[in-house]
PDB file of N, CA and C in Angstrom:
ATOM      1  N   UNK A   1      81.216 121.542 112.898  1.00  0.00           N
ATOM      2  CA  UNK A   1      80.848 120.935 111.630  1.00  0.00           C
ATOM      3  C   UNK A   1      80.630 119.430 111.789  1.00  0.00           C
ATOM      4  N   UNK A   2      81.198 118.820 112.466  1.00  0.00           N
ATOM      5  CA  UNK A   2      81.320 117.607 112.524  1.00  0.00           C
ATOM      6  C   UNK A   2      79.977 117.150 113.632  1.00  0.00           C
ATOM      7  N   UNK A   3      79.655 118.026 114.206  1.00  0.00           N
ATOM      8  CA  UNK A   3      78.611 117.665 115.248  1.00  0.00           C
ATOM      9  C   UNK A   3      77.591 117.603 114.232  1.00  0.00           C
ATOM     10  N   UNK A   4      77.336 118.689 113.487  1.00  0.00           N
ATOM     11  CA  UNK A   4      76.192 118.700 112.213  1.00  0.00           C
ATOM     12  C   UNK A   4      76.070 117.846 111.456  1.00  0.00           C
ATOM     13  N   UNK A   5      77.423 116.948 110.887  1.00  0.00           N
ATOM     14  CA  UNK A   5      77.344 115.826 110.092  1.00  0.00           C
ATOM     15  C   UNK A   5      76.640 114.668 110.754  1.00  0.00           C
ATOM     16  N   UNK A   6      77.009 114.555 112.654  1.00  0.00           N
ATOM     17  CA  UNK A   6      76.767 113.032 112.912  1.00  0.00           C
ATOM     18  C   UNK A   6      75.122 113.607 113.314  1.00  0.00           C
ATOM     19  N   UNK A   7      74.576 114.814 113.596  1.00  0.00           N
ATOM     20  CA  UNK A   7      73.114 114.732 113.516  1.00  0.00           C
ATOM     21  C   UNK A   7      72.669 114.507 112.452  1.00  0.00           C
ATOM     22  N   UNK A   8      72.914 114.869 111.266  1.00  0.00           N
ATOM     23  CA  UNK A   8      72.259 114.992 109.919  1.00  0.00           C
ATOM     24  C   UNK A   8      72.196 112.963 109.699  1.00  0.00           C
ATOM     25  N   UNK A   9      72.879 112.241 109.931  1.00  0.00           N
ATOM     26  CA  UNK A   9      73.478 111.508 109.822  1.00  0.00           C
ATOM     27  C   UNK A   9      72.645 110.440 110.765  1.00  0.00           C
ATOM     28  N   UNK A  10      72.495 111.254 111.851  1.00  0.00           N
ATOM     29  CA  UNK A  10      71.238 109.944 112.623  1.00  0.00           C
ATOM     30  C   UNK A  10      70.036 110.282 112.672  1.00  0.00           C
ATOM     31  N   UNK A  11      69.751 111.470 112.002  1.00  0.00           N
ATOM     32  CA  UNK A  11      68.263 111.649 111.424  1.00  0.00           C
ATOM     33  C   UNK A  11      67.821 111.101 110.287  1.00  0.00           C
ATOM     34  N   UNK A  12      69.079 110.860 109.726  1.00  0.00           N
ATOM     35  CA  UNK A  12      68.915 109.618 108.411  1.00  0.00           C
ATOM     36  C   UNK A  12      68.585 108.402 108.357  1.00  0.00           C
ATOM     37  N   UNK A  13      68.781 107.789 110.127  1.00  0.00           N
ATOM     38  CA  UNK A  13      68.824 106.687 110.099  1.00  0.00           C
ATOM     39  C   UNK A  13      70.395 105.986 109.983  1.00  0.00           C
ATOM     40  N   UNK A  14      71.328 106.780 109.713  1.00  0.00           N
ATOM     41  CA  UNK A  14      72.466 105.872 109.683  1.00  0.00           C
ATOM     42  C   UNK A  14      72.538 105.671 108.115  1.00  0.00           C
ATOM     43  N   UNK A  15      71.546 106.089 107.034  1.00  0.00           N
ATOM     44  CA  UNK A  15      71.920 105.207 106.168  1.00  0.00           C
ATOM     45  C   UNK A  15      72.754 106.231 105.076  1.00  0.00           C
ATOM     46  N   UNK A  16      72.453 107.696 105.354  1.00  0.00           N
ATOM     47  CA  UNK A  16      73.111 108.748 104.095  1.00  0.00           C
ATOM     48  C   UNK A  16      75.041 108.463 104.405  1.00  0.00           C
ATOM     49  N   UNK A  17      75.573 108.584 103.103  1.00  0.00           N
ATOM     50  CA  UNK A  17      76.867 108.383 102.815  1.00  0.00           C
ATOM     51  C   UNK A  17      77.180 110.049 102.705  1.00  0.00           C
ATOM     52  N   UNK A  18      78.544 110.315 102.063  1.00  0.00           N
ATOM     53  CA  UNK A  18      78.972 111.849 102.109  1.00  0.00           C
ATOM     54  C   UNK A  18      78.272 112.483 101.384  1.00  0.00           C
ATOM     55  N   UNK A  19      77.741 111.961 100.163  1.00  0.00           N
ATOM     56  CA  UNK A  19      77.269 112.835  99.167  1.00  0.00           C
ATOM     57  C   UNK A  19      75.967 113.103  99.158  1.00  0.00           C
ATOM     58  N   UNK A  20      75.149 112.733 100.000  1.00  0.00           N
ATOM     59  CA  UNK A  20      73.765 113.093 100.625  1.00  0.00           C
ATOM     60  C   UNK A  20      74.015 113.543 101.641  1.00  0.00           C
ATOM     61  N   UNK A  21      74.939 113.739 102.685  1.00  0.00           N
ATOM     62  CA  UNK A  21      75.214 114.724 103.856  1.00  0.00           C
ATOM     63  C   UNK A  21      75.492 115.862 103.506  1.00  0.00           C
ATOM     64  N   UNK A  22      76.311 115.593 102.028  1.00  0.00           N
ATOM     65  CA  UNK A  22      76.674 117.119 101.224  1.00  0.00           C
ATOM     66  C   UNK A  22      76.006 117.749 100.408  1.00  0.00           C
ATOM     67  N   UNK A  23      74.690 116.808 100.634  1.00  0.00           N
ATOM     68  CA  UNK A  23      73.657 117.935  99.359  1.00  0.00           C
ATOM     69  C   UNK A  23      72.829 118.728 100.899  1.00  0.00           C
ATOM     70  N   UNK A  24      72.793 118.086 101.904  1.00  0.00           N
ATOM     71  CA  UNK A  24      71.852 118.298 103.000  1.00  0.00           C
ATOM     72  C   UNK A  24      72.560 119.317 103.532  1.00  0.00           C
ATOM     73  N   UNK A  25      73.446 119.370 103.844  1.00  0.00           N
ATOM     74  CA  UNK A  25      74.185 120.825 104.737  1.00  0.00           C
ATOM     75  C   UNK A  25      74.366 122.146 103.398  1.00  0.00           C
ATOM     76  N   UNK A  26      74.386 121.795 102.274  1.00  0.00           N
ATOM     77  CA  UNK A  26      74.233 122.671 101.167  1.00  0.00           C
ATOM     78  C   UNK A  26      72.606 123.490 101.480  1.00  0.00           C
ATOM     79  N   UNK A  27      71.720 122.814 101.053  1.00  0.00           N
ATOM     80  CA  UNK A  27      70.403 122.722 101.709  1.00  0.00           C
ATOM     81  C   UNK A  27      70.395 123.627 103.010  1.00  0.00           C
ATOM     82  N   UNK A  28      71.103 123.256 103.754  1.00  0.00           N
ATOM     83  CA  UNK A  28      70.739 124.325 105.046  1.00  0.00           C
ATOM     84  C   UNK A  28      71.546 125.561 105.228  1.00  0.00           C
ATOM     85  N   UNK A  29      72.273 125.428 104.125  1.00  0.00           N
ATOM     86  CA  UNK A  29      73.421 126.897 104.160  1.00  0.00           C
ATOM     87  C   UNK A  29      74.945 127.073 104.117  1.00  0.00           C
ATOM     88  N   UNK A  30      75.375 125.734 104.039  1.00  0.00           N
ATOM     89  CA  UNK A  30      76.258 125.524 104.939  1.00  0.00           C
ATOM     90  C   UNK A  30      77.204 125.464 103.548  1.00  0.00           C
ATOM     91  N   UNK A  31      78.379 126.085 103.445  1.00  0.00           N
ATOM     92  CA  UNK A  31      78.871 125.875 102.644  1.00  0.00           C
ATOM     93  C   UNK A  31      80.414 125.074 102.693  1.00  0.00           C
ATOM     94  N   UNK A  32      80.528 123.445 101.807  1.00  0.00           N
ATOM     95  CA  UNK A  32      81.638 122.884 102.388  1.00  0.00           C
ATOM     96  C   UNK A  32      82.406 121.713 101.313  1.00  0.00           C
ATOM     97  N   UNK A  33      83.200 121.854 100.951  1.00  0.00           N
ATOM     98  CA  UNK A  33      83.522 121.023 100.228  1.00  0.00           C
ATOM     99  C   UNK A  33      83.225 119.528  99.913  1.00  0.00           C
ATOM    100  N   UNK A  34      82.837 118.739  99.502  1.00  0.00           N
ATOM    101  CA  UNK A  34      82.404 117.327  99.454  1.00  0.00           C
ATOM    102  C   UNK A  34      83.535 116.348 100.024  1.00  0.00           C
ATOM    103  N   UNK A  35      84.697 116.314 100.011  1.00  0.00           N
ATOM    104  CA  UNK A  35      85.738 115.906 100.279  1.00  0.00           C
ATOM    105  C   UNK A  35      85.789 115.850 101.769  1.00  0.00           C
ATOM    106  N   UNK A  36      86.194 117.368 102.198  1.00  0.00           N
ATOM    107  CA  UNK A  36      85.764 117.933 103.493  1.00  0.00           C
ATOM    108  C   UNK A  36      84.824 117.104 104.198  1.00  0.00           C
ATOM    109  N   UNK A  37      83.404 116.906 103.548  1.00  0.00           N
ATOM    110  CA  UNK A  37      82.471 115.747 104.531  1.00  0.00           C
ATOM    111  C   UNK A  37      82.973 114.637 104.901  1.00  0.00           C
ATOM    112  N   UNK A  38      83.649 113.683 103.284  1.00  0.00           N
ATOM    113  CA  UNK A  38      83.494 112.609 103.510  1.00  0.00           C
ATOM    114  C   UNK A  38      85.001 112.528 104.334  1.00  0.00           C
ATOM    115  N   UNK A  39      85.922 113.729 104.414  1.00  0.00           N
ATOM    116  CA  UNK A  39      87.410 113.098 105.449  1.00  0.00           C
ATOM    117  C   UNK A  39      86.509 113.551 106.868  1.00  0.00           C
ATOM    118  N   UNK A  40      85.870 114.108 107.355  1.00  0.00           N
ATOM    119  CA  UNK A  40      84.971 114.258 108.759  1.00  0.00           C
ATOM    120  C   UNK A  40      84.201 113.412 109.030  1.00  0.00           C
ATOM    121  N   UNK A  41      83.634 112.619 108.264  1.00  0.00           N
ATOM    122  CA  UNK A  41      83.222 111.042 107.890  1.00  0.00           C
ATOM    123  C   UNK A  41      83.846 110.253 108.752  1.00  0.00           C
ATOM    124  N   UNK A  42      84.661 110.015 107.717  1.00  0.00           N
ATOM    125  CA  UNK A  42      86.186 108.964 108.010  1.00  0.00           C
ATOM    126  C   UNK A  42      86.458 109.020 109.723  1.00  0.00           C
ATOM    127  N   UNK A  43      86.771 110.959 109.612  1.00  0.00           N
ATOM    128  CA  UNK A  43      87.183 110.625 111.230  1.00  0.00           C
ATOM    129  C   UNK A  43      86.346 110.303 112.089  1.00  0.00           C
ATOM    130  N   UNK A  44      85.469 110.669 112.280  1.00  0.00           N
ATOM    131  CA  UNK A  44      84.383 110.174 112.996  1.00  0.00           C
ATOM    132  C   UNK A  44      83.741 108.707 112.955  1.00  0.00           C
ATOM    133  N   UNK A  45      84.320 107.947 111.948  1.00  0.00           N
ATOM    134  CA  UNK A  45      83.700 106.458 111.901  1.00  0.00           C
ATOM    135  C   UNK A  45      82.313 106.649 111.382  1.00  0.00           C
ATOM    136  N   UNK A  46      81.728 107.349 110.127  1.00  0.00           N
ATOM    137  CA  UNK A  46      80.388 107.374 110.020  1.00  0.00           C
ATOM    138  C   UNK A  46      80.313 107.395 108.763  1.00  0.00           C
ATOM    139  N   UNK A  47      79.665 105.762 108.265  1.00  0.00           N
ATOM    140  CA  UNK A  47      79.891 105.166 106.692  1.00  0.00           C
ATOM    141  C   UNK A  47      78.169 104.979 106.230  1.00  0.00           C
ATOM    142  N   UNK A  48      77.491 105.891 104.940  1.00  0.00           N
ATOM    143  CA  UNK A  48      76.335 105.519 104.372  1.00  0.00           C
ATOM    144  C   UNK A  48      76.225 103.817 104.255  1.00  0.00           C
ATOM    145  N   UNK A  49      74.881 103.617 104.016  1.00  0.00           N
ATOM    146  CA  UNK A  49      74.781 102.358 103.492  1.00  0.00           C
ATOM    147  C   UNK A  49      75.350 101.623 102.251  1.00  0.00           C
ATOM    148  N   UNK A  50      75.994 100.640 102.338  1.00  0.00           N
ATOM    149  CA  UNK A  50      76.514  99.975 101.034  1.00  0.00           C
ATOM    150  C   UNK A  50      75.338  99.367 100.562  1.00  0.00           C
ATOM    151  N   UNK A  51      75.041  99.521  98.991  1.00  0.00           N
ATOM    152  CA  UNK A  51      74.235  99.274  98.253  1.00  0.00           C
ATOM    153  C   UNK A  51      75.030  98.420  97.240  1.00  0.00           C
ATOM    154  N   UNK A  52      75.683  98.210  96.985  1.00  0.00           N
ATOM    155  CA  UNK A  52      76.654  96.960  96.200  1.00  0.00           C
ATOM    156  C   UNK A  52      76.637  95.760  96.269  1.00  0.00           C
ATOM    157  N   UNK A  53      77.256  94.887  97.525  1.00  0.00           N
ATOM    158  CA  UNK A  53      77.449  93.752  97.913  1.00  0.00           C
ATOM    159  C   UNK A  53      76.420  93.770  99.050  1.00  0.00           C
ATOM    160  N   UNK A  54      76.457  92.115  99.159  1.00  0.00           N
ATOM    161  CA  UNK A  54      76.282  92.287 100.495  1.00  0.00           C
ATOM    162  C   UNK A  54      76.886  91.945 101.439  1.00  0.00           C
ATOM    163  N   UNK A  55      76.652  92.048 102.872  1.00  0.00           N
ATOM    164  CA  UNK A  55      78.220  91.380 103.566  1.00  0.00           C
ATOM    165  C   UNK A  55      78.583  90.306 103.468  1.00  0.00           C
ATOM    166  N   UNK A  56      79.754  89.966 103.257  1.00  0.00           N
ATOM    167  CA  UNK A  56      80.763  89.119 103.387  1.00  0.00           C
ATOM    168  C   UNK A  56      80.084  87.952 104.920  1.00  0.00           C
ATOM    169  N   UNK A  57      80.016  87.328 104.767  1.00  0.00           N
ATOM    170  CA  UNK A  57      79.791  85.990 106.300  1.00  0.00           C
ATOM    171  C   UNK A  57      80.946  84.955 106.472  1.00  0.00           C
ATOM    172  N   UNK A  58      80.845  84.371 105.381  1.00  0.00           N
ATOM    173  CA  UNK A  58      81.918  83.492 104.905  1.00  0.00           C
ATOM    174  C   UNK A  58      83.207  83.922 104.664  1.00  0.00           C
ATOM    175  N   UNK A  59      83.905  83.719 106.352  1.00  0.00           N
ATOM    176  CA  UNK A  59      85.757  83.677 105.148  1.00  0.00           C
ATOM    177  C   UNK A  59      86.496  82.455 105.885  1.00  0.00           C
ATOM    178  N   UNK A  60      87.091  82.411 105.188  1.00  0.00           N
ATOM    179  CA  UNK A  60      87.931  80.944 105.741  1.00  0.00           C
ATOM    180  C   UNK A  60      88.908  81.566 106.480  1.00  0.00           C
ATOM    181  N   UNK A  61      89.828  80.666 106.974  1.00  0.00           N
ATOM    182  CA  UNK A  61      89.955  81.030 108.123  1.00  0.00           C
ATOM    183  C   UNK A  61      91.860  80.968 107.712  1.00  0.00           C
ATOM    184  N   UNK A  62      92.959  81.856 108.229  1.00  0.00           N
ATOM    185  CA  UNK A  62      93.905  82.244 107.424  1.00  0.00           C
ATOM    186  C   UNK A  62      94.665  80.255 107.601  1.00  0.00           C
ATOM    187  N   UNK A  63      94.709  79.773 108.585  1.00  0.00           N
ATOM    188  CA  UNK A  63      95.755  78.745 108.178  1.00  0.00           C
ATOM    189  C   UNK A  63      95.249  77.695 107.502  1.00  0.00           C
ATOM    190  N   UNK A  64      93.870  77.655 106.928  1.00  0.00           N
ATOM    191  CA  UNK A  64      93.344  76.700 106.120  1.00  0.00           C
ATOM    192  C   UNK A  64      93.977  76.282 104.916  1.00  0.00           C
ATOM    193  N   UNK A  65      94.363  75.231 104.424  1.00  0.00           N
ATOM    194  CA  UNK A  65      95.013  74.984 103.422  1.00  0.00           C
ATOM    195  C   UNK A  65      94.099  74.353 102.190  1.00  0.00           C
ATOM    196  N   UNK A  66      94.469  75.050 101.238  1.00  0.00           N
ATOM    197  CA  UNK A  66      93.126  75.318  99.707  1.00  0.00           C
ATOM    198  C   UNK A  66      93.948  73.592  99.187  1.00  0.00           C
ATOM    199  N   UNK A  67      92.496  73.052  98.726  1.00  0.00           N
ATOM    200  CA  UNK A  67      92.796  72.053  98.106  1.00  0.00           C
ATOM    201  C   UNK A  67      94.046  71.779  97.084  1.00  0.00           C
ATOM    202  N   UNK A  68      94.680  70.733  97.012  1.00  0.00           N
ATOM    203  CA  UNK A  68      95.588  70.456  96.168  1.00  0.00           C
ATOM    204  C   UNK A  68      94.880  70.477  94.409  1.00  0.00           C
ATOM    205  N   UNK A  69      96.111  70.450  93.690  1.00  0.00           N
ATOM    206  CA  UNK A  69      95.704  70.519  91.899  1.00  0.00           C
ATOM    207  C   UNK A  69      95.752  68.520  91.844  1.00  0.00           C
ATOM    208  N   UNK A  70      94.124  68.122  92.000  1.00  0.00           N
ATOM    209  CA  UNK A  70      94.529  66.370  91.212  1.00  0.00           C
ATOM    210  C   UNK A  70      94.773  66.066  90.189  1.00  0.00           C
ATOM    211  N   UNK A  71      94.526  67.154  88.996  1.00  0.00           N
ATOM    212  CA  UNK A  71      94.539  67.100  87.632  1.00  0.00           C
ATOM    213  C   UNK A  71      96.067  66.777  87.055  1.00  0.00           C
ATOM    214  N   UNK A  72      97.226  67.077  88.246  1.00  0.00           N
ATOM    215  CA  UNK A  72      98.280  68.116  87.435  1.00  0.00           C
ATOM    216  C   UNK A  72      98.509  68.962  86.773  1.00  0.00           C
ATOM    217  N   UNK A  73      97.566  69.699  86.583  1.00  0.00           N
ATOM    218  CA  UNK A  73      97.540  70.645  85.063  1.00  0.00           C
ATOM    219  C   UNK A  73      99.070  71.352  85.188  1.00  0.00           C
ATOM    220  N   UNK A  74      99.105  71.207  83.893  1.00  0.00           N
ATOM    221  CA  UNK A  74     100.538  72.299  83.341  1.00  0.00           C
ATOM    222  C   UNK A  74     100.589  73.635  82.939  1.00  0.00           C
ATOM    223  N   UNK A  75     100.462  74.839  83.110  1.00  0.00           N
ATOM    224  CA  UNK A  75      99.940  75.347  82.015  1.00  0.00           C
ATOM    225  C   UNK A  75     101.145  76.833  82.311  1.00  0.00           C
ATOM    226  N   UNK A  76     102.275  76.095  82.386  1.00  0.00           N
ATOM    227  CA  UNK A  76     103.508  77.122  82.004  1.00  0.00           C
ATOM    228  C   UNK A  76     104.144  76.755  80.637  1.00  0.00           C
ATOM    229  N   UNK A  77     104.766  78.011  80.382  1.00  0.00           N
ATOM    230  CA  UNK A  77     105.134  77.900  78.556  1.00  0.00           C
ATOM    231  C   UNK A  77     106.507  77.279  78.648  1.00  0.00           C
ATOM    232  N   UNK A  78     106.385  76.936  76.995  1.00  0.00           N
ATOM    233  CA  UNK A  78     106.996  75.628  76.428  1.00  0.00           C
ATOM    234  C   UNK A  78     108.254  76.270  76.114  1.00  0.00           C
ATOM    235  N   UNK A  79     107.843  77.685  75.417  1.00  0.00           N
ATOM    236  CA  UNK A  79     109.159  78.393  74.794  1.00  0.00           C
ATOM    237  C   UNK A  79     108.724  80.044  74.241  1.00  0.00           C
ATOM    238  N   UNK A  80     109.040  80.720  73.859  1.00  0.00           N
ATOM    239  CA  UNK A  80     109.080  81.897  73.351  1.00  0.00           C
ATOM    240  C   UNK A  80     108.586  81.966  71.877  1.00  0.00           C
ATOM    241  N   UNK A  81     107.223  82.922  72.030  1.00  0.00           N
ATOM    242  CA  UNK A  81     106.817  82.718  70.276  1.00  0.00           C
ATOM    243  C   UNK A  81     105.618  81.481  69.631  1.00  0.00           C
ATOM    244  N   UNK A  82     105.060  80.799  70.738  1.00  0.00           N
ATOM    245  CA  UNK A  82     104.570  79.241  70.393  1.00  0.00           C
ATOM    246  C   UNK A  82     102.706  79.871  70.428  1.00  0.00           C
ATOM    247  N   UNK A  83     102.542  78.896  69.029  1.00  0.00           N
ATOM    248  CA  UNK A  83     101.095  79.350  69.090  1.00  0.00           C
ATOM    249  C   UNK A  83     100.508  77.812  69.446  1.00  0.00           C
ATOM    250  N   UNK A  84      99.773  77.896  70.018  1.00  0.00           N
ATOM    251  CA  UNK A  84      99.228  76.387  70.177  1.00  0.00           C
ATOM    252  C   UNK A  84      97.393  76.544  70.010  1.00  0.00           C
ATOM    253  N   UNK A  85      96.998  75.427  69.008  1.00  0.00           N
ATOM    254  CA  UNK A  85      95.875  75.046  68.064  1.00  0.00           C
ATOM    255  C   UNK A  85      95.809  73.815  68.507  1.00  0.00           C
ATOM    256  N   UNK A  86      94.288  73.640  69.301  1.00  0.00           N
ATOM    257  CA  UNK A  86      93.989  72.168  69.152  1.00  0.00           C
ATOM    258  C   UNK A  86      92.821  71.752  68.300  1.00  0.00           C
ATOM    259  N   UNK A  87      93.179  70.930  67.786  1.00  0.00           N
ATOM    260  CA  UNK A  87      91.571  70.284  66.986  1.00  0.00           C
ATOM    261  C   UNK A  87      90.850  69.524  67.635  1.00  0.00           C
ATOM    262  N   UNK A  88      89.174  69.702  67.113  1.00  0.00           N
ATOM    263  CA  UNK A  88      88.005  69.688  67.323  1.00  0.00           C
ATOM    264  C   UNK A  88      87.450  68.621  66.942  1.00  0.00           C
ATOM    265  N   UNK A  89      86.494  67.853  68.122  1.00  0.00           N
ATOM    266  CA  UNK A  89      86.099  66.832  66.756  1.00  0.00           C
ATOM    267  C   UNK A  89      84.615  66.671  66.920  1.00  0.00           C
ATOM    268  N   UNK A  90      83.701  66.978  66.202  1.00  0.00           N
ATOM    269  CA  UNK A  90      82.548  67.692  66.433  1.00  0.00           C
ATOM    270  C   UNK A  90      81.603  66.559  65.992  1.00  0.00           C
ATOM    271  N   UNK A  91      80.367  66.270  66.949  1.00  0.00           N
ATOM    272  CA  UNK A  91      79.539  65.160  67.168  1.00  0.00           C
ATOM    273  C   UNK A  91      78.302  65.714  66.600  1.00  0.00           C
ATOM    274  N   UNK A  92      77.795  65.240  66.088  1.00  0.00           N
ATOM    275  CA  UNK A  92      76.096  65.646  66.211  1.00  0.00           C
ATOM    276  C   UNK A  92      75.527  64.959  67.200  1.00  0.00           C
ATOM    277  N   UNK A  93      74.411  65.565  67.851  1.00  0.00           N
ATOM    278  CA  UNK A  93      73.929  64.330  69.086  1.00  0.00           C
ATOM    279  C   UNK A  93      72.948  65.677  69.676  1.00  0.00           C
ATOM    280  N   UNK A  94      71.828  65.263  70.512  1.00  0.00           N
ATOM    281  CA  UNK A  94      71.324  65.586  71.452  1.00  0.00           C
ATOM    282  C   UNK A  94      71.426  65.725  73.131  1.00  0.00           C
ATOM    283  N   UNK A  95      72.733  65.665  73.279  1.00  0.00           N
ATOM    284  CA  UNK A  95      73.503  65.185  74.570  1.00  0.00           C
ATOM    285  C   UNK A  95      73.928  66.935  74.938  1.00  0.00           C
ATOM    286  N   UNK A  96      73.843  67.760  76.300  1.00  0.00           N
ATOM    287  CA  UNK A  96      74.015  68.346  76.600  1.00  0.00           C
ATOM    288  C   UNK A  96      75.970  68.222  76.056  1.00  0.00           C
ATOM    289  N   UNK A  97      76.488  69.823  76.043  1.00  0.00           N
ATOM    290  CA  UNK A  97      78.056  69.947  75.749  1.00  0.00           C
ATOM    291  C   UNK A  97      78.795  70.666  75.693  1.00  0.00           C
ATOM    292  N   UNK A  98      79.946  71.131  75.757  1.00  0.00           N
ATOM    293  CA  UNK A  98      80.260  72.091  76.031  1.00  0.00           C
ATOM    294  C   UNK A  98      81.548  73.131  75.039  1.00  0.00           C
ATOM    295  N   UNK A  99      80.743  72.918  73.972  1.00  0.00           N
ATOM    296  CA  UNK A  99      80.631  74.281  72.933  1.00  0.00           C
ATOM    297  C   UNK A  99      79.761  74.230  72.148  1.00  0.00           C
ATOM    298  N   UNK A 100      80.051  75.410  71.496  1.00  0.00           N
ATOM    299  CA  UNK A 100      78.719  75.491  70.488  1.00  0.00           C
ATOM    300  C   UNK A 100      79.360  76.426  69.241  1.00  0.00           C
ATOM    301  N   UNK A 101      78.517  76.111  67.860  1.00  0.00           N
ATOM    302  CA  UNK A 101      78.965  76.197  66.937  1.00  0.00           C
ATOM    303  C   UNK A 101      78.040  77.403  66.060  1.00  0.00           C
ATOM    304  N   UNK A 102      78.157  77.636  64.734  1.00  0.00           N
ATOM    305  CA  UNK A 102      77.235  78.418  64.059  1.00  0.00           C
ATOM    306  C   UNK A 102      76.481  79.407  64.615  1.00  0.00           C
ATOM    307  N   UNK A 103      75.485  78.784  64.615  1.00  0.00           N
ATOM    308  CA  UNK A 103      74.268  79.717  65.332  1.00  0.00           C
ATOM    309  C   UNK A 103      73.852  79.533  66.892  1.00  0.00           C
ATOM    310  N   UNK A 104      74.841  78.923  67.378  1.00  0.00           N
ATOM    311  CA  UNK A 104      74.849  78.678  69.079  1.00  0.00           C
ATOM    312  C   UNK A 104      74.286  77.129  69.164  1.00  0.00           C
ATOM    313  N   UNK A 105      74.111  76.579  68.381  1.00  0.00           N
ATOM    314  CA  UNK A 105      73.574  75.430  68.588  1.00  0.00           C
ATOM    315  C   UNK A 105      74.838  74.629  69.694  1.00  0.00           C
ATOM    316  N   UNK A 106      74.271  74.157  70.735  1.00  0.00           N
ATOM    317  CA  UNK A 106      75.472  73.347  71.427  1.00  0.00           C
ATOM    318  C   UNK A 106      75.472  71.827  71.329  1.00  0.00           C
ATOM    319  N   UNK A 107      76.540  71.659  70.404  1.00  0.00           N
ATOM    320  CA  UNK A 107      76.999  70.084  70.012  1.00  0.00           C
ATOM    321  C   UNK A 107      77.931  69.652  71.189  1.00  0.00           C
ATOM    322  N   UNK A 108      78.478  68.297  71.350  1.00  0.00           N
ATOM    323  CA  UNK A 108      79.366  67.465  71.794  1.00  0.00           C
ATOM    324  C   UNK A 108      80.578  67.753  70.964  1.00  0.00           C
ATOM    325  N   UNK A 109      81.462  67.625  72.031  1.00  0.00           N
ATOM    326  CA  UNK A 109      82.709  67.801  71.012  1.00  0.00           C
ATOM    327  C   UNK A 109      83.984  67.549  72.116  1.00  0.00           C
ATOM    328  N   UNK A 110      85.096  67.083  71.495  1.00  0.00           N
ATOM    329  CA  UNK A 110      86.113  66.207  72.116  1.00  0.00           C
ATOM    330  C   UNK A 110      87.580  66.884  71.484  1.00  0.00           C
ATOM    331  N   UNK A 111      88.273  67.211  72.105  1.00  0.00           N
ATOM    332  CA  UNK A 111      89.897  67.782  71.738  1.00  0.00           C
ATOM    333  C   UNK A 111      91.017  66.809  71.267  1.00  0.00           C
ATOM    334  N   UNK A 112      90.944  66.358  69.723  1.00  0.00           N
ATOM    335  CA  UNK A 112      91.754  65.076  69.936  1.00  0.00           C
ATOM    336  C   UNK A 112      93.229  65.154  69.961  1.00  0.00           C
ATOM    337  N   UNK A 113      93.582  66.144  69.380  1.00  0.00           N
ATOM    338  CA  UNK A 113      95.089  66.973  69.151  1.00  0.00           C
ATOM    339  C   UNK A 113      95.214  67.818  69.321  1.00  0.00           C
ATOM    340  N   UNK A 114      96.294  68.223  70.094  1.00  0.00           N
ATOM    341  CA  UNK A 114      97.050  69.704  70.280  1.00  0.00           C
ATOM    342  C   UNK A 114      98.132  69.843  69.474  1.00  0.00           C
ATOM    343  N   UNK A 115      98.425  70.953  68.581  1.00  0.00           N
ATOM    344  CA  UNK A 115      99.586  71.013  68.148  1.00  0.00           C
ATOM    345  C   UNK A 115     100.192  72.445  68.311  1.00  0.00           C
ATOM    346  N   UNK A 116     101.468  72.630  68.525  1.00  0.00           N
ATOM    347  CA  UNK A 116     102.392  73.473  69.085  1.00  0.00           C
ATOM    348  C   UNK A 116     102.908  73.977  68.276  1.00  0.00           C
ATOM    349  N   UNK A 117     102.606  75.272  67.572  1.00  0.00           N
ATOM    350  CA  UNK A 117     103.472  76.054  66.100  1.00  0.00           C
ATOM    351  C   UNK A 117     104.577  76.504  66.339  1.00  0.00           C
ATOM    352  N   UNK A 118     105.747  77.088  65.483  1.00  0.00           N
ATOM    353  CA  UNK A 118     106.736  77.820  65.647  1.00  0.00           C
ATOM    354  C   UNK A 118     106.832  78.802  65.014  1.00  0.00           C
TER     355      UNK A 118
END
């Protein structure tokens, strides 16, 4: 069985995955569970084409150390139960910004207060 999969498999070109090996040996008679292909697959090292991503090139490298936080940001809680509301303070202007209001129109706009409910 497994000899049949890796021919079917390089008459493909390399590119059919289990579930086109399993319509193809269906096709020739062969009767076999889908599962069955793709663990004879597995053992054999013989993977369809990925159509998803594409490969990966870029990886960093494991002891590289990821930039530090310059901001400080904080953003662990204060206490149990806390709603926090900041206000808006909304510009008219032609200046690119980053929200937008009503009908999507995107205004300027600046966070002047945070306040912390209980």
């Amino acid at each position: 069985m497994t000899a049949m999969i890796e021919q079917i498999h390089q008459d493909n070109y390399g590119v059919h995955g289990a579930r086109k090996i399993w319509h193809e040996l269906r096709r020739r008679g062969v009767e076999v569970a889908r599962c069955t292909v793709e663990r004879l697959m597995r053992e054999s090292g013989l993977r369809g084409l990925l159509r998803d991503k594409s490969p990966r090139t870029t990886r960093p490298a494991a002891e590289t150390r990821r930039p530090g936080d310059l901001v400080k940001r904080d953003f662990t809680m204060k206490g149990l139960g806390l709603l926090v509301i900041a206000r808006v303070l909304v510009a008219s202007g032609g200046c690119p910004s980053v929200a937008s209001f009503g009908a999507g129109w995107p205004v300027p706009a600046m966070a002047t207060s945070i306040d912390i409910l209980l």
